[in-house]
Protein backbone atom coordinates (compact mmCIF):
# COMPACT_ATOMS: atom_id res chain seq x y z
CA UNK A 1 -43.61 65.60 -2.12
CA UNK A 2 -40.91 63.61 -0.05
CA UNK A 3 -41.08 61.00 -3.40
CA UNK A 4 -40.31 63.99 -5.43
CA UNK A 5 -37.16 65.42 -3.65
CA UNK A 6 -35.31 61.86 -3.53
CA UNK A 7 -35.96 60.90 -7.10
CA UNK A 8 -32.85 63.32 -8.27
CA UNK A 9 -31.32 61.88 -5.44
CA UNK A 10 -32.28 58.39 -6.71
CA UNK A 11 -31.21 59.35 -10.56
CA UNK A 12 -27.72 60.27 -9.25
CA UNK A 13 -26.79 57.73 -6.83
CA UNK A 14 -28.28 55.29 -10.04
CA UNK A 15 -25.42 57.48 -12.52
CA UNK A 16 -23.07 56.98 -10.20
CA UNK A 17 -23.10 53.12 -8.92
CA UNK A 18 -22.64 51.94 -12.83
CA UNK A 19 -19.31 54.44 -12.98
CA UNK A 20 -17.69 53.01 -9.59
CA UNK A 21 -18.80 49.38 -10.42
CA UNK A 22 -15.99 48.51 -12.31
CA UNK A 23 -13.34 50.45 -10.48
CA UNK A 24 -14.66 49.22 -7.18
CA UNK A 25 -14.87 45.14 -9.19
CA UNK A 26 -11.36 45.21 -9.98
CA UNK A 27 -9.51 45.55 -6.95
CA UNK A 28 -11.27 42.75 -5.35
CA UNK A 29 -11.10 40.35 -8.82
CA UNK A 30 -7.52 40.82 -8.68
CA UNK A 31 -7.51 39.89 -5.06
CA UNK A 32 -9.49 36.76 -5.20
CA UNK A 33 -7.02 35.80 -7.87
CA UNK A 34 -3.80 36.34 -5.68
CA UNK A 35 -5.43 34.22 -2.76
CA UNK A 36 -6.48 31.52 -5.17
CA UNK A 37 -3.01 31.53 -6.47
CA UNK A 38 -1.45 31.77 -3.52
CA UNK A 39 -3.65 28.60 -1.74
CA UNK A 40 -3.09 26.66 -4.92
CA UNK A 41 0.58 27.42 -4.64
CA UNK A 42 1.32 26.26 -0.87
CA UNK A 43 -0.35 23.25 -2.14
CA UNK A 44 1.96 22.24 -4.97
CA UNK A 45 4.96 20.32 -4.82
CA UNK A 46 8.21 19.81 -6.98
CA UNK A 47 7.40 15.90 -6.81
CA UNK A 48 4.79 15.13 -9.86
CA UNK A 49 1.44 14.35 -8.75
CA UNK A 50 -1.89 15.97 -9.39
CA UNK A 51 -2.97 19.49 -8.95
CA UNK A 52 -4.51 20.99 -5.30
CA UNK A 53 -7.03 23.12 -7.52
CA UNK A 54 -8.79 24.49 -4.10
CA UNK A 55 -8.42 21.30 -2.11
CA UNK A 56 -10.28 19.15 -4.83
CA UNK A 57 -7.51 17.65 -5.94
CA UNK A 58 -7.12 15.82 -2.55
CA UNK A 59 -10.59 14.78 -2.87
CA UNK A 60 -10.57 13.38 -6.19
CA UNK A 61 -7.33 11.69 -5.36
CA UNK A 62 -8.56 10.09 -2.16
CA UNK A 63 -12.04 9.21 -4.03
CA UNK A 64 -9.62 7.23 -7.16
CA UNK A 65 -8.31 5.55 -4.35
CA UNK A 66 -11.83 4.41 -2.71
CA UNK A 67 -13.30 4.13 -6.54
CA UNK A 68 -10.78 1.46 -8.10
CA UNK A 69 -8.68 0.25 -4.82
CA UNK A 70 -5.14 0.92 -4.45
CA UNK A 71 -3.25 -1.38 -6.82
CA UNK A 72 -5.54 0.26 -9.95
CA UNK A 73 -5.47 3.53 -8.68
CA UNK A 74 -1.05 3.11 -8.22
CA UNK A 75 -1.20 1.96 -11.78
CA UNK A 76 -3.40 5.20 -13.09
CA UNK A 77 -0.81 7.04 -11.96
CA UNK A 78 2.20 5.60 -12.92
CA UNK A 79 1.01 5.87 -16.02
CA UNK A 80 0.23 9.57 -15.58
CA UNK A 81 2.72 10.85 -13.52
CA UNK A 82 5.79 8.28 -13.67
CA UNK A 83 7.68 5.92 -11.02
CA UNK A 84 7.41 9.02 -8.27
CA UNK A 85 4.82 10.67 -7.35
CA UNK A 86 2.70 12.68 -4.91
CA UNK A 87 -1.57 11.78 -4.38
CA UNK A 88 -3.22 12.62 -1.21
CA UNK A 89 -5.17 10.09 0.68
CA UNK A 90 -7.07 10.65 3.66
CA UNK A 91 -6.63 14.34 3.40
CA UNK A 92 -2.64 13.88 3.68
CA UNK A 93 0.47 14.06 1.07
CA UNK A 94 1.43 10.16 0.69
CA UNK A 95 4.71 9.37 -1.84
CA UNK A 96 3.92 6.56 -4.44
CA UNK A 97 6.66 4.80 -5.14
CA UNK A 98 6.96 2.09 -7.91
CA UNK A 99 10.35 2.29 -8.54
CA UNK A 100 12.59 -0.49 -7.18
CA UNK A 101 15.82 1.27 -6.46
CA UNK A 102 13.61 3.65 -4.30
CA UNK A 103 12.46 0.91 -2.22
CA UNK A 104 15.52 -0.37 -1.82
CA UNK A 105 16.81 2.79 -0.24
CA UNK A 106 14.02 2.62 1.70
CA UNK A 107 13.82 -0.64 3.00
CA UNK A 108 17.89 -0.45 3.84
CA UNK A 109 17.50 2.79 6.09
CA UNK A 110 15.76 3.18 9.37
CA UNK A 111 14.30 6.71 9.08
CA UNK A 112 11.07 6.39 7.04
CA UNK A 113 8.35 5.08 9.84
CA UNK A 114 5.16 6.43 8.65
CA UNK A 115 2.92 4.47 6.45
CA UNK A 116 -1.07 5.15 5.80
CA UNK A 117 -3.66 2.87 6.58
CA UNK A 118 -6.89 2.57 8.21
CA UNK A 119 -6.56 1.30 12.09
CA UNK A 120 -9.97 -0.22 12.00
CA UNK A 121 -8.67 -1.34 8.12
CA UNK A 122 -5.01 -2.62 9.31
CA UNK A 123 -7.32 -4.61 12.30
CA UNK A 124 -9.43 -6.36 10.08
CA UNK A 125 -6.37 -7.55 7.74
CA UNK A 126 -4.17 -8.70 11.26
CA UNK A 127 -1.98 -6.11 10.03
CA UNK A 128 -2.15 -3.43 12.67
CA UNK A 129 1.11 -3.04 14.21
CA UNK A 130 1.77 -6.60 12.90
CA UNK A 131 3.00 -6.09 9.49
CA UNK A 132 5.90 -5.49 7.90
CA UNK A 133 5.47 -2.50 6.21
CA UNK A 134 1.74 -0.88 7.11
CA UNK A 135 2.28 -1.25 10.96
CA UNK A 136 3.06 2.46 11.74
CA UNK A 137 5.38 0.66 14.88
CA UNK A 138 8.92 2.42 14.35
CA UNK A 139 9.88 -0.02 17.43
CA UNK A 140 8.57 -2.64 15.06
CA UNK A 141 10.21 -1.94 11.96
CA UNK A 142 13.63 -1.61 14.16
CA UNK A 143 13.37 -5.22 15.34
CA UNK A 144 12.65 -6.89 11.90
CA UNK A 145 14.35 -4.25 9.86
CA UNK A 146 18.14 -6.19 10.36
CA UNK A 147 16.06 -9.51 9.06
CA UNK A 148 15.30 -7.54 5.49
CA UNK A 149 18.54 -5.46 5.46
CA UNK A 150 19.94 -8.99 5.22
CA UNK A 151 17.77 -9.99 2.86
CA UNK A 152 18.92 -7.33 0.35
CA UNK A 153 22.56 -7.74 0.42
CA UNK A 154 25.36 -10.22 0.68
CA UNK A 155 25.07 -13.90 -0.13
CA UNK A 156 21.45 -13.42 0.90
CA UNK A 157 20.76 -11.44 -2.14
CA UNK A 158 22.67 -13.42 -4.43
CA UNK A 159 21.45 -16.58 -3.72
CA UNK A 160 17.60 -14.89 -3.84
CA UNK A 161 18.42 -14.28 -7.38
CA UNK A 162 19.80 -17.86 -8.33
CA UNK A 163 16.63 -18.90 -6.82
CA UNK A 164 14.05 -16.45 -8.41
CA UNK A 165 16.24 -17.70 -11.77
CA UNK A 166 15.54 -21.71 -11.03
CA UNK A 167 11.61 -21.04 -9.89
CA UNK A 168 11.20 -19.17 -13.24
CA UNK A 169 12.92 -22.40 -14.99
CA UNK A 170 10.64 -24.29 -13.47
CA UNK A 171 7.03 -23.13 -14.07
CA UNK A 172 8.21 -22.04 -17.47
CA UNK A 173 8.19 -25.47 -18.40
CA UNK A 174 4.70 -26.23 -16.65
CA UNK A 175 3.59 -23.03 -18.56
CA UNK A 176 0.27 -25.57 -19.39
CA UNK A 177 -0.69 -25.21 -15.46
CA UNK A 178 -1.49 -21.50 -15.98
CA UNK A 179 -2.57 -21.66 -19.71
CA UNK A 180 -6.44 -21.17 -20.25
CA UNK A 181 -8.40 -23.35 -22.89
CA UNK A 182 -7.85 -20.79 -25.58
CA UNK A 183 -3.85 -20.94 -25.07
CA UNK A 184 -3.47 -17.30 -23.55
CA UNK A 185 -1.28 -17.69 -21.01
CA UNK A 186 -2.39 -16.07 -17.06
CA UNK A 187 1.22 -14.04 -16.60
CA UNK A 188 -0.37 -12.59 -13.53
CA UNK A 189 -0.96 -16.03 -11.82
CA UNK A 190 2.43 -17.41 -13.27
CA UNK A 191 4.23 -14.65 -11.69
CA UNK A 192 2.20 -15.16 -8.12
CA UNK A 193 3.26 -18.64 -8.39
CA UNK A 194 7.29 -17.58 -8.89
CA UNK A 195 6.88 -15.29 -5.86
CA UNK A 196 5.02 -18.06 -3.46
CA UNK A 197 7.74 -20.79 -4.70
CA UNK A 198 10.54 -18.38 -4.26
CA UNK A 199 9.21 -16.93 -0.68
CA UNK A 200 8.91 -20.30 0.68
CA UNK A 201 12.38 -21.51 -0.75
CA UNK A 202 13.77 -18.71 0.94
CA UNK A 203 11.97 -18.43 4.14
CA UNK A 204 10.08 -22.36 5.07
CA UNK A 205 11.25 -24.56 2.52
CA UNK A 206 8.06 -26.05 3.23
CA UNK A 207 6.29 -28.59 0.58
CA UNK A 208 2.74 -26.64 0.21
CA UNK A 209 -0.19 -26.88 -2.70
CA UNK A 210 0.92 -23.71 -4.41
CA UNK A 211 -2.18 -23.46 -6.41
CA UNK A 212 -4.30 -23.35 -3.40
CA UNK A 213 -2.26 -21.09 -1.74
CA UNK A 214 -1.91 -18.77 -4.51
CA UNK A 215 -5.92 -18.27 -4.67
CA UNK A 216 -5.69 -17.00 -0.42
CA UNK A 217 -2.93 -14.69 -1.13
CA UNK A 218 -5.00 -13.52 -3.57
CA UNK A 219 -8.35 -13.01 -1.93
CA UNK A 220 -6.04 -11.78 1.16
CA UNK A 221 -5.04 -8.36 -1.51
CA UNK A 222 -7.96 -8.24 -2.87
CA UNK A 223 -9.53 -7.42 0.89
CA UNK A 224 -6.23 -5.26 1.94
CA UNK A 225 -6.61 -3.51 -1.53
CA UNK A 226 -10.42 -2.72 -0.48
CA UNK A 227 -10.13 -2.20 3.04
CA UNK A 228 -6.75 -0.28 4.21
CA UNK A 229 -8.14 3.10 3.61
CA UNK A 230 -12.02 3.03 4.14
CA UNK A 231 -13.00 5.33 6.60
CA UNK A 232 -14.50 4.11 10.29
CA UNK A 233 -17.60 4.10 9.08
CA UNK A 234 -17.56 1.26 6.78
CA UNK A 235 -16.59 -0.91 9.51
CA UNK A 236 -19.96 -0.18 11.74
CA UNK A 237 -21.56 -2.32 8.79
CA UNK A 238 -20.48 -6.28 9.45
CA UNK A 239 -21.64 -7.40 6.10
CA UNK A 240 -20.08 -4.83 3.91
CA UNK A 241 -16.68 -6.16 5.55
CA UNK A 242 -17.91 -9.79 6.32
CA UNK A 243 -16.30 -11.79 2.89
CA UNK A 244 -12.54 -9.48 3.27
CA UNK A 245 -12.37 -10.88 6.88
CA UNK A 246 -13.27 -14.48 5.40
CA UNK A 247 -10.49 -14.22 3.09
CA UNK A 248 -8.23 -12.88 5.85
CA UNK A 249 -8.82 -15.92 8.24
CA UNK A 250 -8.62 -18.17 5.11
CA UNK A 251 -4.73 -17.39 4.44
CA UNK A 252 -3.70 -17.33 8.09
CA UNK A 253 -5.63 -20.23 8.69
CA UNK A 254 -3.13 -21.49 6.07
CA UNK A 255 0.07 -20.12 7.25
CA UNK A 256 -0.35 -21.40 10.63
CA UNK A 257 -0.14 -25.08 9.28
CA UNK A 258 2.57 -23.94 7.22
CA UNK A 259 4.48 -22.80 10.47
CA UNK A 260 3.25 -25.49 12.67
CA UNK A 261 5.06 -27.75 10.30
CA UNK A 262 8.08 -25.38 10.44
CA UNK A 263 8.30 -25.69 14.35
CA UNK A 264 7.54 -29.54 13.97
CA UNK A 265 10.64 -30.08 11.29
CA UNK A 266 13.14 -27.06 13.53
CA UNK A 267 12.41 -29.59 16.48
CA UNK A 268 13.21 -32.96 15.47
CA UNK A 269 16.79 -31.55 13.86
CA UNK A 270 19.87 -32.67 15.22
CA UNK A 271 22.09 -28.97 14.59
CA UNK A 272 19.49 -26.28 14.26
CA UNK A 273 21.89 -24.45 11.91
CA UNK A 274 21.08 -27.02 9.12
CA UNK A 275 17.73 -25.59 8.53
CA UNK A 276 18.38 -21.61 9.14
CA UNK A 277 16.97 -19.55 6.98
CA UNK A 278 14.74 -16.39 7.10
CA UNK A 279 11.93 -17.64 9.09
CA UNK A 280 13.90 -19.11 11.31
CA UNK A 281 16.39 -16.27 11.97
CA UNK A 282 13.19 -13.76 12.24
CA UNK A 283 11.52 -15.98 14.88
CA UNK A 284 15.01 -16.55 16.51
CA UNK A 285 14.77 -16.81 20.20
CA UNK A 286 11.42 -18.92 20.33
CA UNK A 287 12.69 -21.13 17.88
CA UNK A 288 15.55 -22.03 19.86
CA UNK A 289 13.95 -22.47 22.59
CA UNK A 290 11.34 -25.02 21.32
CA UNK A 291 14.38 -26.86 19.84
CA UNK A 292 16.28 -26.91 22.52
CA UNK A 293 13.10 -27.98 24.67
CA UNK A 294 12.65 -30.69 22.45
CA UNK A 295 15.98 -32.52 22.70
CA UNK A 296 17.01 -34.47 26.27
């Protein structure tokens, strides 16, 4: 009996329901589509870079970064997006800049402090609060900044370029030194080979074996590239890290004889400002002092 007085109430409430459906549907389609829009849109930026799409856009961006290391993952998106552009990594906005009148600007003013990096990364590489540029140590960057401002203008940059010009003269015509036996030439090592012969003209002018040297710098990138943004994690594993640090030690291992022999040659000269250059201007007050220390 009870069955038989709610089944019109059933058949109505059933007529009804398919009538309000859409009505009802609507309202709430339209706003799920404002709030997507309006999330996406907070998200976006006038600077080209990928999409937010719902916050996977920072995750994709961040994963590129983990997936093929930061030099391949800069180079996907210069091609994509240009010279400028905006990624996320580590959840935050970060600039990507490959143009070199943008670094310039940079480098030349003393109001851009923040750079991204692992701590536990930046540790491992001896380049936490150490490095030039991925220290995050604004008191840092203001001691050493007047050292590079240098660098880039005046008779500093003029005579970097007359030097770049003669290094380039030089291995072009020991072009067989980086030429593999099918006659392809290795423009990648020639070019790490300018920079290492130029860097040490301009800052040690100290006789080295640049081929050695060139294969440390390399395995030192190759373990910054791999290591300045993995997260904590990675570093509670020794062995997963274990051949970067190796390749750290190797280089600094290398640069310490390098600078040994700096502070041996600064000490036995007669007028220190015969041999100033960049090094010896950067380390300044120690240097003088073990000069000074040295003579009677």
């Amino acid at each position: 009996m009870v069955l038989e007085m709610l089944n019109p109430i059933h058949y109505n409430i059933t007529s009804i329901v398919p009538e309000a459906m859409p009505a009802a549907t609507m309202p709430v389609l339209l706003l799920t589509g404002l709030f997507l829009l309006v999330w996406n849109y907070e998200g976006t930026s006038s600077i080209p870079g990928p999409g937010y799409c719902m916050g996977i856009g920072p995750l994709i961006s961040h994963g590129r970064f983990l997936w093929m290391g930061i030099g391949s993952a800069c180079n996907y998106y210069n091609r994509v997006y240009g010279e400028f552009m905006r990624v996320w990594i580590s959840g935050e906005e970060t600039l990507i800049i490959s143009k070199s009148s943008s670094m310039f600007h940079i480098m030349k003013h003393n109001h851009y402090s923040s750079r991204f990096g692992s701590k536990l990364g930046l540790q491992c590489i001896g380049m936490h609060e150490k490095g030039i540029i991925f220290n995050n140590n604004p008191d840092l960057w203001k001691t050493t900044r007047p050292f590079f401002m240098k660098a880039l203008s005046g008779p500093g940059l003029v005579r970097m370029v007359t030097v770049c010009a003669e290094s380039l003269k030089t291995h072009l015509d020991r072009l067989e030194e980086v030429t593999n036996e099918s006659g392809y030439v290795d423009v990648l090592t020639l070019l790490r080979r300018v920079m290492l012969d130029t860097s040490n003209t301009l800052f040690l002018r100290i006789p080295l074996d640049e081929s050695a040297i060139v294969v440390k710098i390399q395995g030192y990138f190759d373990a910054w590239q791999a290591l300045l943004i993995k997260p904590d994690i990675f570093f509670k594993i020794s062995w997963l890290y274990k051949k970067y640090e190796k390749s750290v030690k190797d280089l600094k291992d290398a640069i310490e004889v390098l600078i040994a022999e700096k502070r041996r040659r600064i000490s036995t000269e007669e007028k220190l400002e015969e041999c100033m250059d960049f090094a010896t201007e950067a380390c300044g007050t120690s240097l003088s002092w073990t000069w000074s220390c040295a003579k009677p």
